[in-house]
C-alpha atoms as a PDB file:
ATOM      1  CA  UNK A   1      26.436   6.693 -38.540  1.00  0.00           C
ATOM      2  CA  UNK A   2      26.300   4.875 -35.168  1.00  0.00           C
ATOM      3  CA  UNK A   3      26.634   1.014 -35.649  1.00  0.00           C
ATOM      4  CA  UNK A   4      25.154   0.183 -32.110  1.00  0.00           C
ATOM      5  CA  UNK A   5      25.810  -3.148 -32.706  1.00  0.00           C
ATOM      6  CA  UNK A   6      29.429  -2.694 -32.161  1.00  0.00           C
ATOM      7  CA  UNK A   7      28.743  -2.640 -28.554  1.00  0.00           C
ATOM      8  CA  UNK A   8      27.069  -5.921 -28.924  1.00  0.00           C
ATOM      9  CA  UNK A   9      30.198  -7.955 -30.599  1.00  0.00           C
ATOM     10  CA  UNK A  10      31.679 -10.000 -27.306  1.00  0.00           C
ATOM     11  CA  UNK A  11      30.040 -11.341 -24.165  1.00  0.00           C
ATOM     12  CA  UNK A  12      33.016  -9.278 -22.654  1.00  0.00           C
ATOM     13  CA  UNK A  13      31.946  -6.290 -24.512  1.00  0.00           C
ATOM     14  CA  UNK A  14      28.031  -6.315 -23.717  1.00  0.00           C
ATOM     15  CA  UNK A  15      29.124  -7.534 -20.014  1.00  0.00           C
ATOM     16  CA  UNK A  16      31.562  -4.115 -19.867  1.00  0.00           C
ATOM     17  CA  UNK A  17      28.376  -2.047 -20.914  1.00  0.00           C
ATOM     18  CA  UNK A  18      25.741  -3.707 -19.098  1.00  0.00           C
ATOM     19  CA  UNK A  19      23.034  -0.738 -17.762  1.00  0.00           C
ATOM     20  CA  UNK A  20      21.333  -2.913 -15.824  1.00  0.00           C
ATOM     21  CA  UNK A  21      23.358  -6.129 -12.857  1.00  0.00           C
ATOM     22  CA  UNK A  22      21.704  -8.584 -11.295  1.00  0.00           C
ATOM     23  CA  UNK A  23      23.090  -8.932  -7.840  1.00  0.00           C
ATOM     24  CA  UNK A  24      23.032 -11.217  -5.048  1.00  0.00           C
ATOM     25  CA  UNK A  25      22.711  -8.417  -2.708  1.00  0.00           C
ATOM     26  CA  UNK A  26      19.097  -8.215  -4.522  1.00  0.00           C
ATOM     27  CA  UNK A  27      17.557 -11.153  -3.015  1.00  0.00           C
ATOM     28  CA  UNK A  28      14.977 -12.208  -0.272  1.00  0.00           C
ATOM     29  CA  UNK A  29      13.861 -15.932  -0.423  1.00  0.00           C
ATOM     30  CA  UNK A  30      10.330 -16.763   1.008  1.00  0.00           C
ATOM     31  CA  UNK A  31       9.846 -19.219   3.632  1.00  0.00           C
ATOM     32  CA  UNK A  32       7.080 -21.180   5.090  1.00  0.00           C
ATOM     33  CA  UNK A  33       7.301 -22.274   8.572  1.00  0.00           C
ATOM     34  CA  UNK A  34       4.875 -24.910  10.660  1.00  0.00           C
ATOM     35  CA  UNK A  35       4.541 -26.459  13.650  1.00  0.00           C
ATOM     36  CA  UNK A  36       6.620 -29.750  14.754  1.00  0.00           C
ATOM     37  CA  UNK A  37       9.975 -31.484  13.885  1.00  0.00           C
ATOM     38  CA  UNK A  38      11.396 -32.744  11.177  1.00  0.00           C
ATOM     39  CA  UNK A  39       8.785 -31.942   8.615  1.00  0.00           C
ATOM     40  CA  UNK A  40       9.396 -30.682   5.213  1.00  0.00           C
ATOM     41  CA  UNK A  41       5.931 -30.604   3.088  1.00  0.00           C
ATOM     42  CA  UNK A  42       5.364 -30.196  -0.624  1.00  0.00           C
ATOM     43  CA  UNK A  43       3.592 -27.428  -1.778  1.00  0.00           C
ATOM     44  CA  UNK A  44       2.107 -28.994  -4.997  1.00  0.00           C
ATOM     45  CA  UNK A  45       1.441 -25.368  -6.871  1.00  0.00           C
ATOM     46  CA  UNK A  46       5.356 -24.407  -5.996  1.00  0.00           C
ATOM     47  CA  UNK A  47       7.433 -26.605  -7.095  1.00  0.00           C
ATOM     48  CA  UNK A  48      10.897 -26.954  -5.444  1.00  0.00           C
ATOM     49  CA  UNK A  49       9.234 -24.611  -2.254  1.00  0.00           C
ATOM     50  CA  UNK A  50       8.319 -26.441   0.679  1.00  0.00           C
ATOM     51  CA  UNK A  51       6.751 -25.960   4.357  1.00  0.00           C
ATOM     52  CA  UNK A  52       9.446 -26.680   6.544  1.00  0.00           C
ATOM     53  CA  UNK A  53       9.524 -27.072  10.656  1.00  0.00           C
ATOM     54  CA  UNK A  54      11.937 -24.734  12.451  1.00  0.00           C
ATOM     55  CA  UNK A  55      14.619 -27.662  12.529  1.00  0.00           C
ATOM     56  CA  UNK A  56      15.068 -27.972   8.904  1.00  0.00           C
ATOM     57  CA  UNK A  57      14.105 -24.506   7.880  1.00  0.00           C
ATOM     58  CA  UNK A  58      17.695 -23.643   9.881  1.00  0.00           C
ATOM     59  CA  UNK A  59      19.360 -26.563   7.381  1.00  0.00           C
ATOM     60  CA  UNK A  60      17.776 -24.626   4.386  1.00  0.00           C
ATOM     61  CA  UNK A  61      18.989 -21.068   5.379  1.00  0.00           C
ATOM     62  CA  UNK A  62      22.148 -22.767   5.944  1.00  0.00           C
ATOM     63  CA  UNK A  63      22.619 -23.678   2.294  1.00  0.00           C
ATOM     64  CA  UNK A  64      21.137 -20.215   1.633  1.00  0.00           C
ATOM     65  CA  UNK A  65      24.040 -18.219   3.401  1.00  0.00           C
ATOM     66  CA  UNK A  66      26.757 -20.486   1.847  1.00  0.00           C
ATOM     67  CA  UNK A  67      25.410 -19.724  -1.498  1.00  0.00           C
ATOM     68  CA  UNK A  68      25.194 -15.728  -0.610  1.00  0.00           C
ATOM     69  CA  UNK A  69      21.714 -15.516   0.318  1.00  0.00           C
ATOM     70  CA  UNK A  70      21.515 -12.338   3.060  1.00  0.00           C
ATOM     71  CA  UNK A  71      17.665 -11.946   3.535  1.00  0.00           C
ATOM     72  CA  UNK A  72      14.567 -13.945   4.034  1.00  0.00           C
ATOM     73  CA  UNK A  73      10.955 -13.082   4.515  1.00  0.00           C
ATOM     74  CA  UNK A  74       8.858 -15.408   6.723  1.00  0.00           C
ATOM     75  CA  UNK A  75       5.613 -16.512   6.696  1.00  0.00           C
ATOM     76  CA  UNK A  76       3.775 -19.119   9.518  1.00  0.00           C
ATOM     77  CA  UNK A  77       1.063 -21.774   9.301  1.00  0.00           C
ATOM     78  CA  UNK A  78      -0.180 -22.241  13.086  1.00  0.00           C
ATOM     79  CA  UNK A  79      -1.888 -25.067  14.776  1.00  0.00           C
ATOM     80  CA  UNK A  80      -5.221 -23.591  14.993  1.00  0.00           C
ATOM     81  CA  UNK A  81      -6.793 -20.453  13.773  1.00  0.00           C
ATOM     82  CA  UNK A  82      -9.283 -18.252  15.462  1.00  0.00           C
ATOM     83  CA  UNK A  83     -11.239 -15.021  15.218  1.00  0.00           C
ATOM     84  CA  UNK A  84      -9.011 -13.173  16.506  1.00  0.00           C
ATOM     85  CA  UNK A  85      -6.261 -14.383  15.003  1.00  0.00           C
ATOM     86  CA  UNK A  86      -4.683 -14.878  18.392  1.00  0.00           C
ATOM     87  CA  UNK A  87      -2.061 -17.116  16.978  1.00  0.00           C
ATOM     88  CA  UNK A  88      -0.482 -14.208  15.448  1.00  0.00           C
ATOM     89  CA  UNK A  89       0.721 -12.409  18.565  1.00  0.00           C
ATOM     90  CA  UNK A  90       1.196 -15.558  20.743  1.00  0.00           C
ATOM     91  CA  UNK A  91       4.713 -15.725  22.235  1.00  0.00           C
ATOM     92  CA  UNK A  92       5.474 -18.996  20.945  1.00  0.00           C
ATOM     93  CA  UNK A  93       3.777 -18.598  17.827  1.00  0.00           C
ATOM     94  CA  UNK A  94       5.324 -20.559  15.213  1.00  0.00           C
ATOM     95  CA  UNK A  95       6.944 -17.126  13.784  1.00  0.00           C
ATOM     96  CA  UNK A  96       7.991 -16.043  16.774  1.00  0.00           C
ATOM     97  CA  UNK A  97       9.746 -19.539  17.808  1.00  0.00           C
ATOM     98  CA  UNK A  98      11.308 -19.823  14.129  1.00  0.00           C
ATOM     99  CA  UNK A  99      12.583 -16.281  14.452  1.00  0.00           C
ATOM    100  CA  UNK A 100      14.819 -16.762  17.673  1.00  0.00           C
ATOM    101  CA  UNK A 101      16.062 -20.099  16.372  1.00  0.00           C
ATOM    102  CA  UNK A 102      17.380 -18.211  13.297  1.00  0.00           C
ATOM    103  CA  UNK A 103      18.751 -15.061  14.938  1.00  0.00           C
ATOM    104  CA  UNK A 104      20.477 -17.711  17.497  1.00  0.00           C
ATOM    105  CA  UNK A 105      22.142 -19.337  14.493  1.00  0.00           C
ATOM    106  CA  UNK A 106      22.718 -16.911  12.037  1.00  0.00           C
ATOM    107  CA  UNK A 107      22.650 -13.432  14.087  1.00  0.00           C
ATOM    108  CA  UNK A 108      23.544 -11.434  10.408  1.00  0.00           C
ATOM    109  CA  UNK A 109      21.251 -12.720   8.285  1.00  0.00           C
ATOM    110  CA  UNK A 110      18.362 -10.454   8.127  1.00  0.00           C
ATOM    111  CA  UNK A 111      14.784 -11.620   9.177  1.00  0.00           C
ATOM    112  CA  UNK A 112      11.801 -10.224   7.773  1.00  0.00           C
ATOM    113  CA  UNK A 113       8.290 -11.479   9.073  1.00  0.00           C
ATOM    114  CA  UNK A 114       5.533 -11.297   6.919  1.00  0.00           C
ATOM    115  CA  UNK A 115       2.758  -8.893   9.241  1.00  0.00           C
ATOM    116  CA  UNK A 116      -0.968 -10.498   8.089  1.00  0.00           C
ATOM    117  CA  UNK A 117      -3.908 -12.159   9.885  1.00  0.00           C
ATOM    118  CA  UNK A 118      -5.019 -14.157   6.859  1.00  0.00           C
ATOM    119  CA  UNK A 119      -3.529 -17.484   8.025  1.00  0.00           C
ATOM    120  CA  UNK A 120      -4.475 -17.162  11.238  1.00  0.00           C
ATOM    121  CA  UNK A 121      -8.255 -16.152  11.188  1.00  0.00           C
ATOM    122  CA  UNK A 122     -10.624 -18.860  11.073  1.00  0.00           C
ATOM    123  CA  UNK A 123     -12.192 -17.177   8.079  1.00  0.00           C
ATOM    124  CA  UNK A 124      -8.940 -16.485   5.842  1.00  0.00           C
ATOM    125  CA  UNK A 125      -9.605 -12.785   5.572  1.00  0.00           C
ATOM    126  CA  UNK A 126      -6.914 -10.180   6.398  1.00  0.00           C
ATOM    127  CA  UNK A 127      -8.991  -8.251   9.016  1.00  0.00           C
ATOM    128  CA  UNK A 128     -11.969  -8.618  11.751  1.00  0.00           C
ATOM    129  CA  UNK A 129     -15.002  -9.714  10.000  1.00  0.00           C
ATOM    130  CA  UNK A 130     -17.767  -7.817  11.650  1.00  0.00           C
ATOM    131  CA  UNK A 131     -21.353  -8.290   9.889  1.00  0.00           C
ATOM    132  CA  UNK A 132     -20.186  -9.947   6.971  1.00  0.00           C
ATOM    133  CA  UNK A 133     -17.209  -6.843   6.315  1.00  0.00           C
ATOM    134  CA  UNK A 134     -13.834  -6.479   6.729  1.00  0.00           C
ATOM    135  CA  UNK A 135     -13.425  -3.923   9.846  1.00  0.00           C
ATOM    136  CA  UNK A 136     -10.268  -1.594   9.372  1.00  0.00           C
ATOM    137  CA  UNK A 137     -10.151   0.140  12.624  1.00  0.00           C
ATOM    138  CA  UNK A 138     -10.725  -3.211  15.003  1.00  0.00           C
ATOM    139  CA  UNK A 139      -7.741  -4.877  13.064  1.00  0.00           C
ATOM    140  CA  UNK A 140      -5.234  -2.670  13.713  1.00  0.00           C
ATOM    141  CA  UNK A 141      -4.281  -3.386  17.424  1.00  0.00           C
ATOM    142  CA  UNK A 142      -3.863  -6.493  16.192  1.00  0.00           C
ATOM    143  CA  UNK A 143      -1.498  -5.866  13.674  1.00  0.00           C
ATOM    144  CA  UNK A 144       0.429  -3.980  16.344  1.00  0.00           C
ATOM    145  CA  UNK A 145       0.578  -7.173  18.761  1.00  0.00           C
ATOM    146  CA  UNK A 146       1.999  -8.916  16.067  1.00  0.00           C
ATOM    147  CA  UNK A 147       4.654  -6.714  14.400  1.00  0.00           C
ATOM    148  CA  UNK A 148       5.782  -6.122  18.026  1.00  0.00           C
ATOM    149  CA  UNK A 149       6.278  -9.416  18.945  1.00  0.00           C
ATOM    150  CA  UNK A 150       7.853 -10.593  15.845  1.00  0.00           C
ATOM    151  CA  UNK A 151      10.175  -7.947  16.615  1.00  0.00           C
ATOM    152  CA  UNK A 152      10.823  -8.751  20.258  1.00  0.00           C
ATOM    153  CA  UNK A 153      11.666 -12.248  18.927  1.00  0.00           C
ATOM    154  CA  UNK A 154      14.600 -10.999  16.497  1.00  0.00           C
ATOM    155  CA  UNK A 155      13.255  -9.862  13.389  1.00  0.00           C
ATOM    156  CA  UNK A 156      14.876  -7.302  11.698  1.00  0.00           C
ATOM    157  CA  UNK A 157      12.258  -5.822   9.522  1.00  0.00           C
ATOM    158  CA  UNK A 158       8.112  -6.413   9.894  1.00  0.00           C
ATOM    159  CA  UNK A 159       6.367  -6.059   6.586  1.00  0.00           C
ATOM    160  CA  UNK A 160       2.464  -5.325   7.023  1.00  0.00           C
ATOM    161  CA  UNK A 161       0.536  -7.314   3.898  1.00  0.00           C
ATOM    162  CA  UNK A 162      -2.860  -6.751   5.095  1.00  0.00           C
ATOM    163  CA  UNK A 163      -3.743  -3.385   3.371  1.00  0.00           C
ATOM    164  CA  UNK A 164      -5.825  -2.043   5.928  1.00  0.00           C
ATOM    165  CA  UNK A 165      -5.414   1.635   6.081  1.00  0.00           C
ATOM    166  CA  UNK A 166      -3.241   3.193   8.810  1.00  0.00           C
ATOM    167  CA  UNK A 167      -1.620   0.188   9.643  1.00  0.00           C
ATOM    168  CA  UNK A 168       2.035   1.071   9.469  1.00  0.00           C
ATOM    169  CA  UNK A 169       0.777   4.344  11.751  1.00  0.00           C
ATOM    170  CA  UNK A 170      -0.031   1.843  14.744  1.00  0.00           C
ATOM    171  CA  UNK A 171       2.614  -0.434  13.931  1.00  0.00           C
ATOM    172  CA  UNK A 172       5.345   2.012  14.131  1.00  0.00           C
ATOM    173  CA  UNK A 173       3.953   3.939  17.282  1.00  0.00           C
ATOM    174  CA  UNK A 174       3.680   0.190  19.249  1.00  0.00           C
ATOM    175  CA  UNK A 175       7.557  -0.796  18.403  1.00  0.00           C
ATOM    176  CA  UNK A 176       8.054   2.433  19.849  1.00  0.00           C
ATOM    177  CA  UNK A 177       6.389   2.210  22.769  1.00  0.00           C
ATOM    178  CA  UNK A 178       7.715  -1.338  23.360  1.00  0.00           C
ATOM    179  CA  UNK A 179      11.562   0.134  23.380  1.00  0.00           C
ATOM    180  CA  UNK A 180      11.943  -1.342  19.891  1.00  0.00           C
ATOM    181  CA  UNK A 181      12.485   1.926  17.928  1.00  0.00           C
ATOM    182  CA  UNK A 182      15.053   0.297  15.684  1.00  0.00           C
ATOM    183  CA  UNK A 183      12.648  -1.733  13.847  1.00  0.00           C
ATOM    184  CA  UNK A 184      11.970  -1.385  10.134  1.00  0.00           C
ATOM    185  CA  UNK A 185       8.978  -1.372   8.549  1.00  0.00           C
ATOM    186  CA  UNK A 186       8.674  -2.561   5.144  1.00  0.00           C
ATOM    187  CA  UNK A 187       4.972  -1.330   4.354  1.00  0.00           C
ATOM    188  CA  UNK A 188       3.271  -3.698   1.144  1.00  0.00           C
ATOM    189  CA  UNK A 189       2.134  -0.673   0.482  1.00  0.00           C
ATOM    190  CA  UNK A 190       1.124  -1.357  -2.959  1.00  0.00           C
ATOM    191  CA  UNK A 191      -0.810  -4.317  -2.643  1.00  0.00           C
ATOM    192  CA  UNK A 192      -3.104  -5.238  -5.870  1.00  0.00           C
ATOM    193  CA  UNK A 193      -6.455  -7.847  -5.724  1.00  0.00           C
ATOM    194  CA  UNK A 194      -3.975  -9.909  -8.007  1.00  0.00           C
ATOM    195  CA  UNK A 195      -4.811 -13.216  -9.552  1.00  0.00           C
ATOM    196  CA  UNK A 196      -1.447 -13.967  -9.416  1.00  0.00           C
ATOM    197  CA  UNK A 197      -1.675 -15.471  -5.939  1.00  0.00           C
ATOM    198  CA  UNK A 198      -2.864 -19.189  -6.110  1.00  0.00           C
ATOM    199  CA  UNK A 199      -0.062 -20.855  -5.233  1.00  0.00           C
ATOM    200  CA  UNK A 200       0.604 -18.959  -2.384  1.00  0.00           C
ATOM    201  CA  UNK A 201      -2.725 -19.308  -1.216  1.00  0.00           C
ATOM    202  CA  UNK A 202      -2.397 -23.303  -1.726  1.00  0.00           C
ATOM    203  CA  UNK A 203       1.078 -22.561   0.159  1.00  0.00           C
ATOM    204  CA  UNK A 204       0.133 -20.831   3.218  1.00  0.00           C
ATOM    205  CA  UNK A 205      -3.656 -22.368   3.556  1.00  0.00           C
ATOM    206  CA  UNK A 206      -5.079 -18.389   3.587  1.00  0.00           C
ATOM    207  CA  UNK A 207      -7.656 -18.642   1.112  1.00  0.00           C
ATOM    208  CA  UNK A 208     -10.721 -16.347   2.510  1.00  0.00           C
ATOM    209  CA  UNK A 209     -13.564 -19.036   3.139  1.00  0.00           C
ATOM    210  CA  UNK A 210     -16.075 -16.281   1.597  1.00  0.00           C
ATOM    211  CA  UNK A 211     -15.932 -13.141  -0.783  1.00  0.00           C
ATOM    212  CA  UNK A 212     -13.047 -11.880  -1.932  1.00  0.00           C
ATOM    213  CA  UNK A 213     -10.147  -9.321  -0.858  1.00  0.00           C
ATOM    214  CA  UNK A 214     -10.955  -6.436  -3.088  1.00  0.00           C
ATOM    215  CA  UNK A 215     -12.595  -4.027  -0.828  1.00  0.00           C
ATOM    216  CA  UNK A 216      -8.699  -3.832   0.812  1.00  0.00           C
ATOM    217  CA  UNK A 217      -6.649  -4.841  -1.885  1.00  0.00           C
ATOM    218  CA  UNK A 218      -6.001  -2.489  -4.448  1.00  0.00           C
ATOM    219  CA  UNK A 219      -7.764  -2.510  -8.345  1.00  0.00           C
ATOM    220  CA  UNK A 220      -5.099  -3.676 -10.841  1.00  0.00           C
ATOM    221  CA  UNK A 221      -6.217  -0.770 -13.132  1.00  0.00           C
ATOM    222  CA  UNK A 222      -4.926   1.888 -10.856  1.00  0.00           C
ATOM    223  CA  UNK A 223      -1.679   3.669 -10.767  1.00  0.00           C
ATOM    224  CA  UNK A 224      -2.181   6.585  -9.551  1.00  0.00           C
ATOM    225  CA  UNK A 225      -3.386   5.422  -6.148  1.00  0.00           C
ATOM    226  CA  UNK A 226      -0.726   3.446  -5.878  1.00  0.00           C
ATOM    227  CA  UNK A 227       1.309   6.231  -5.431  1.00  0.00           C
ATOM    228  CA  UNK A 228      -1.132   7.863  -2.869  1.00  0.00           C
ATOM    229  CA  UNK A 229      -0.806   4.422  -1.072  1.00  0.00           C
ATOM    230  CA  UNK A 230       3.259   4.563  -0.364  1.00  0.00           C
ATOM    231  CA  UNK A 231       3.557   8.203   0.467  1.00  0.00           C
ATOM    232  CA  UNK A 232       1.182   7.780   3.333  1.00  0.00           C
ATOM    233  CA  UNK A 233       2.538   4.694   4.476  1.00  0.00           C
ATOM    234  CA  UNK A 234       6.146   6.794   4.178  1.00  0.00           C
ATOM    235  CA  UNK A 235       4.407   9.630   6.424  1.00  0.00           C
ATOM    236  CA  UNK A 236       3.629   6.904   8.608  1.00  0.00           C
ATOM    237  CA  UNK A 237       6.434   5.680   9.145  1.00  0.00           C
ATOM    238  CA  UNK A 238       7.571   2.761   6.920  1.00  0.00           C
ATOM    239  CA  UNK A 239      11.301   2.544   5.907  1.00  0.00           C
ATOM    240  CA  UNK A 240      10.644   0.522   2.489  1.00  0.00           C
ATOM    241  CA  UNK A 241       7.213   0.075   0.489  1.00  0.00           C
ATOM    242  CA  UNK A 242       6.075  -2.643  -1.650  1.00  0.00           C
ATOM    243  CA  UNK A 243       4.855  -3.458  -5.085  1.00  0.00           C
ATOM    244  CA  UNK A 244       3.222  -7.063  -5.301  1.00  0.00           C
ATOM    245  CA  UNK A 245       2.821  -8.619  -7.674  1.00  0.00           C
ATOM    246  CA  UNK A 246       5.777  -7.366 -10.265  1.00  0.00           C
ATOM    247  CA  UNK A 247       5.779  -8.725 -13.917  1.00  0.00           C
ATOM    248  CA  UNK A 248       2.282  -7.014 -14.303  1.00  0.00           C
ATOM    249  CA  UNK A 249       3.213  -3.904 -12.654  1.00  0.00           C
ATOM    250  CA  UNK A 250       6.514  -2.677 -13.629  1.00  0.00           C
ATOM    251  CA  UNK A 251       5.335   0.505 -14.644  1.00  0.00           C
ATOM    252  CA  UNK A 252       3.926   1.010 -10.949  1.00  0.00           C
ATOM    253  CA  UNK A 253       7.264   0.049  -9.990  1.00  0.00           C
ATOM    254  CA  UNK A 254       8.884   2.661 -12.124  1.00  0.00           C
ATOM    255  CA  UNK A 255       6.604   5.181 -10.459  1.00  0.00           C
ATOM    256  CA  UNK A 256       7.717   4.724  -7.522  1.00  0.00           C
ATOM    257  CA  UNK A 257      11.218   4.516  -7.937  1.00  0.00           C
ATOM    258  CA  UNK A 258      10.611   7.831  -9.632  1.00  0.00           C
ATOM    259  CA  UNK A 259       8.742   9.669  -6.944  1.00  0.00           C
ATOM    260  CA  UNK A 260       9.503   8.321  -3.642  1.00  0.00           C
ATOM    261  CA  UNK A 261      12.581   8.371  -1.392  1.00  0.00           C
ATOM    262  CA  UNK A 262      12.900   5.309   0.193  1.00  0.00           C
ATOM    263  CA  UNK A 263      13.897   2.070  -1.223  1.00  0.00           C
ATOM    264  CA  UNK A 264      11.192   0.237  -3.087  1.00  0.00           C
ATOM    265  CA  UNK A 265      10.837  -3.537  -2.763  1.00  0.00           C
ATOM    266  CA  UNK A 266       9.503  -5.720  -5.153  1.00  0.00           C
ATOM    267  CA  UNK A 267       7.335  -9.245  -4.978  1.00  0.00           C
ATOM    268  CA  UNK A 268       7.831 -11.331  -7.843  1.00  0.00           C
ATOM    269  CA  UNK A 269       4.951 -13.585  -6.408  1.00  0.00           C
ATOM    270  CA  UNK A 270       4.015 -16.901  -6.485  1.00  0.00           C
ATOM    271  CA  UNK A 271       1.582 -17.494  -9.722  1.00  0.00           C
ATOM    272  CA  UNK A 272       4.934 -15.700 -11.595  1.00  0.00           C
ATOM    273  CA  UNK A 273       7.035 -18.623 -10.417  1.00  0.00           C
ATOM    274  CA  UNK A 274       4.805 -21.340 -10.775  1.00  0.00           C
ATOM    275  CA  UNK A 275       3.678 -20.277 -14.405  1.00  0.00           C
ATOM    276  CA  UNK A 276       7.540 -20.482 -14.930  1.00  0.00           C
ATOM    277  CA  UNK A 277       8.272 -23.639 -13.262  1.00  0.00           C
ATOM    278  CA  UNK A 278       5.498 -25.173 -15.153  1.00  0.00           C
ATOM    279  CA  UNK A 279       6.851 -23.839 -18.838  1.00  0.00           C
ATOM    280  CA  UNK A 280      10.026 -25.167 -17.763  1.00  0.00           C
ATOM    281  CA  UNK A 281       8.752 -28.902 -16.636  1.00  0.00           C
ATOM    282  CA  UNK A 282       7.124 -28.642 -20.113  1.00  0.00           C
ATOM    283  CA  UNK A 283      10.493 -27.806 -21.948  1.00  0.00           C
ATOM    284  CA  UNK A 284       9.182 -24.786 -23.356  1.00  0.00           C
ATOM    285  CA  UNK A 285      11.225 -22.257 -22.024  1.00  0.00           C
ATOM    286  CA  UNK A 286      14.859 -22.606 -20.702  1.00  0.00           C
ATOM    287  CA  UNK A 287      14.441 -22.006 -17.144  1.00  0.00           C
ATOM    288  CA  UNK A 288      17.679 -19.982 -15.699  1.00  0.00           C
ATOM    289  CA  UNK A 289      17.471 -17.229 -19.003  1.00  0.00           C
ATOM    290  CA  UNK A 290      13.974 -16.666 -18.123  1.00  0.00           C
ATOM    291  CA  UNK A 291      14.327 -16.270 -14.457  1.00  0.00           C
ATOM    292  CA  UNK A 292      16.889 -14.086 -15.194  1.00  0.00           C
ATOM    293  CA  UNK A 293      15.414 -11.875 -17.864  1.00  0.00           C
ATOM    294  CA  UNK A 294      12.279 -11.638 -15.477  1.00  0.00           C
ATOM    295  CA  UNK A 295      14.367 -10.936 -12.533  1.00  0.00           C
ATOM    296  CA  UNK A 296      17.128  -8.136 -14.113  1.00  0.00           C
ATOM    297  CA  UNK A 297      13.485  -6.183 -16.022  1.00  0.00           C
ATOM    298  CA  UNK A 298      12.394  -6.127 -12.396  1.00  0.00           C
ATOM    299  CA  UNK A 299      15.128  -4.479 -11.119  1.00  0.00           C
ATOM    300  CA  UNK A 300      15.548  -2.565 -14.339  1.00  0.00           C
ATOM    301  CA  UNK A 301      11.986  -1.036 -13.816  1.00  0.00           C
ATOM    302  CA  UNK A 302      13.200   0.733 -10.448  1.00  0.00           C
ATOM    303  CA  UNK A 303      13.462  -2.349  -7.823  1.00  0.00           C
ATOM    304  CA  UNK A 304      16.155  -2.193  -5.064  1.00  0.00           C
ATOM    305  CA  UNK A 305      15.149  -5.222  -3.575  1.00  0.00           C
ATOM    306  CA  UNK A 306      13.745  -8.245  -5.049  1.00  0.00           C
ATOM    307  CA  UNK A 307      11.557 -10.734  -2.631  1.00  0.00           C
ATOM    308  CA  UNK A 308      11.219 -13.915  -5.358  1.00  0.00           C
ATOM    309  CA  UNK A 309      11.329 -18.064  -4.503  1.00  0.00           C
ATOM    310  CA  UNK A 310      13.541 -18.405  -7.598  1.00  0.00           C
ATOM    311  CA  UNK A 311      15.988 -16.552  -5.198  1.00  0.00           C
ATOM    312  CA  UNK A 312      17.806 -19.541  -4.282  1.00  0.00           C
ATOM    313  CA  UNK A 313      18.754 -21.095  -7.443  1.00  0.00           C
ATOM    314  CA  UNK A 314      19.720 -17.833  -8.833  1.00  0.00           C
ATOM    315  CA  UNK A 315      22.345 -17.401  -6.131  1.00  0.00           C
ATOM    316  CA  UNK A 316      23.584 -20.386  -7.287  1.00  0.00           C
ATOM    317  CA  UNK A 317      23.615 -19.244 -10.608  1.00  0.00           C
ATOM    318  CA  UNK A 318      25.387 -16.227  -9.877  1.00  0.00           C
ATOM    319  CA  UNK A 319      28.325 -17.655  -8.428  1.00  0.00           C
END
């Protein structure tokens, strides 16, 4: 008879026969960039995640190299917000300006920029509202003037949230036509209608002033489409798709890993950290074993690459 608990008898033992390694290669912390100097702000929904200015958002990636961290995703609050979302694409958009200043100081550490219109439309919505609706097709050339100059400032890899369809098509034919072939794309390219968002809404001041995101986001009681939804962003062109949020969706996450060939990313978003930060202030949970239980099913379930904002204490951790 098999006494499977022999392999269980020393940390050294279980360590030795581990399936499943958490890695710092993993990682991507989240950022939040705004306008100004010397300005760190606290997100009250995310605690231990702040807004930072360009200047101090430098100090923080800093202390995120030293520890091991590689990656970071990006996302900007501007001054003012329009219809048009004009902020997006504007050369010295708070991205854009953020972007150099990191690539000037730290050329290896790898950039992504967050490709959306929700915190830059007056509204909050994702797209051009046109008669009260989201309009696909008029949003798209935006998208493109954004991705391309987030990439002409430095960034390594534009990720398209915005889940309008054939997105990652126009994005990847305007870095090419702007010489900037090189470019990835990492396509969220399944993107649910989650309630899992709050904080990050709270974070990034995007909450839609009307309606809802569902008729663009996808139904949290699909799978199958999810899969329809990466391999056409993959014939489109993206180098890496997207499952947000995780802890409810590891199965999609699974399914993808399973039946596409490119590596699959995975947002373990803000209402998962929160609800964890909160059990924690509480003393119900022990923080570190459940980040890390939450963090090594994730990558169990099929991840490559994990995008999370407990990223930086668990490179700490894993020293």
């Amino acid at each position: 008879m098999n006494r499977f608990r022999r392999l269980r008898k020393s940390k050294a033992i279980r360590d030795l026969v581990r399936e499943t390694r958490l890695s710092k290669d993993d990682l991507v912390q989240p950022f939040f960039v705004i306008e100004g100097k010397k300005k760190k702000e606290t997100i009250a929904a995310m605690p231990g995640i702040y807004r930072y200015s360009t200047d101090l958002l430098l100090k923080e990636i800093e202390k995120l190299t030293k520890s091991g961290g590689k990656a970071g995703l990006f996302f900007g609050l501007p001054k003012f917000k329009d219809s048009q979302a004009s902020a997006a694409y504007a050369e010295n958009g708070v991205v854009q300006k953020a972007v150099r200043a990191i690539k000037k100081h730290f050329p290896e550490f790898v950039v992504i920029t967050d490709v959306c219109l929700c915190a830059y439309m007056d509204h909050g919505h994702c797209g051009v509202v046109r008669d009260g609706r989201i309009d696909n097709d008029a949003t798209l050339p935006i998208l493109g003037k954004t991705a391309v100059s987030h990439a002409e400032a430095g960034a390594d890899i534009v990720a398209p949230s915005d889940m309008m369809d054939f997105r990652v098509k126009q994005i990847r034919e305007d870095l090419d036509k702007n010489n900037l072939p090189d470019t990835l794309i990492l396509s969220y390219a399944v993107k649910y209608a989650s309630a899992f968002y709050g904080p990050f809404r709270e974070a990034a001041h995007s909450a839609p002033s009307f309606g809802d995101r569902k008729t663009y986001q996808m139904d949290p009681a699909n799978s199958r489409e999810a899969l329809k939804e990466a391999k056409q962003d993959i014939a489109e062109g993206a180098d890496m798709v997207m499952v947000k949020p995780a802890l409810a969706y590891l199965d999609i996450i699974s399914l993808l890993k399973t039946n596409v060939d490119v590596p699959v990313v995975a947002y373990n978003v803000s209402g998962e950290y929160s609800m964890i930060k909160a059990a924690a202030q509480k003393k119900w949970i022990n923080e570190k074993d459940v980040v890390l239980e939450t963090l090594t099913a994730i990558k169990r379930a099929g991840a490559n690459v994990i995008i999370s904002y407990h990223a930086k204490e668990v490179l700490e951790w894993l020293k």
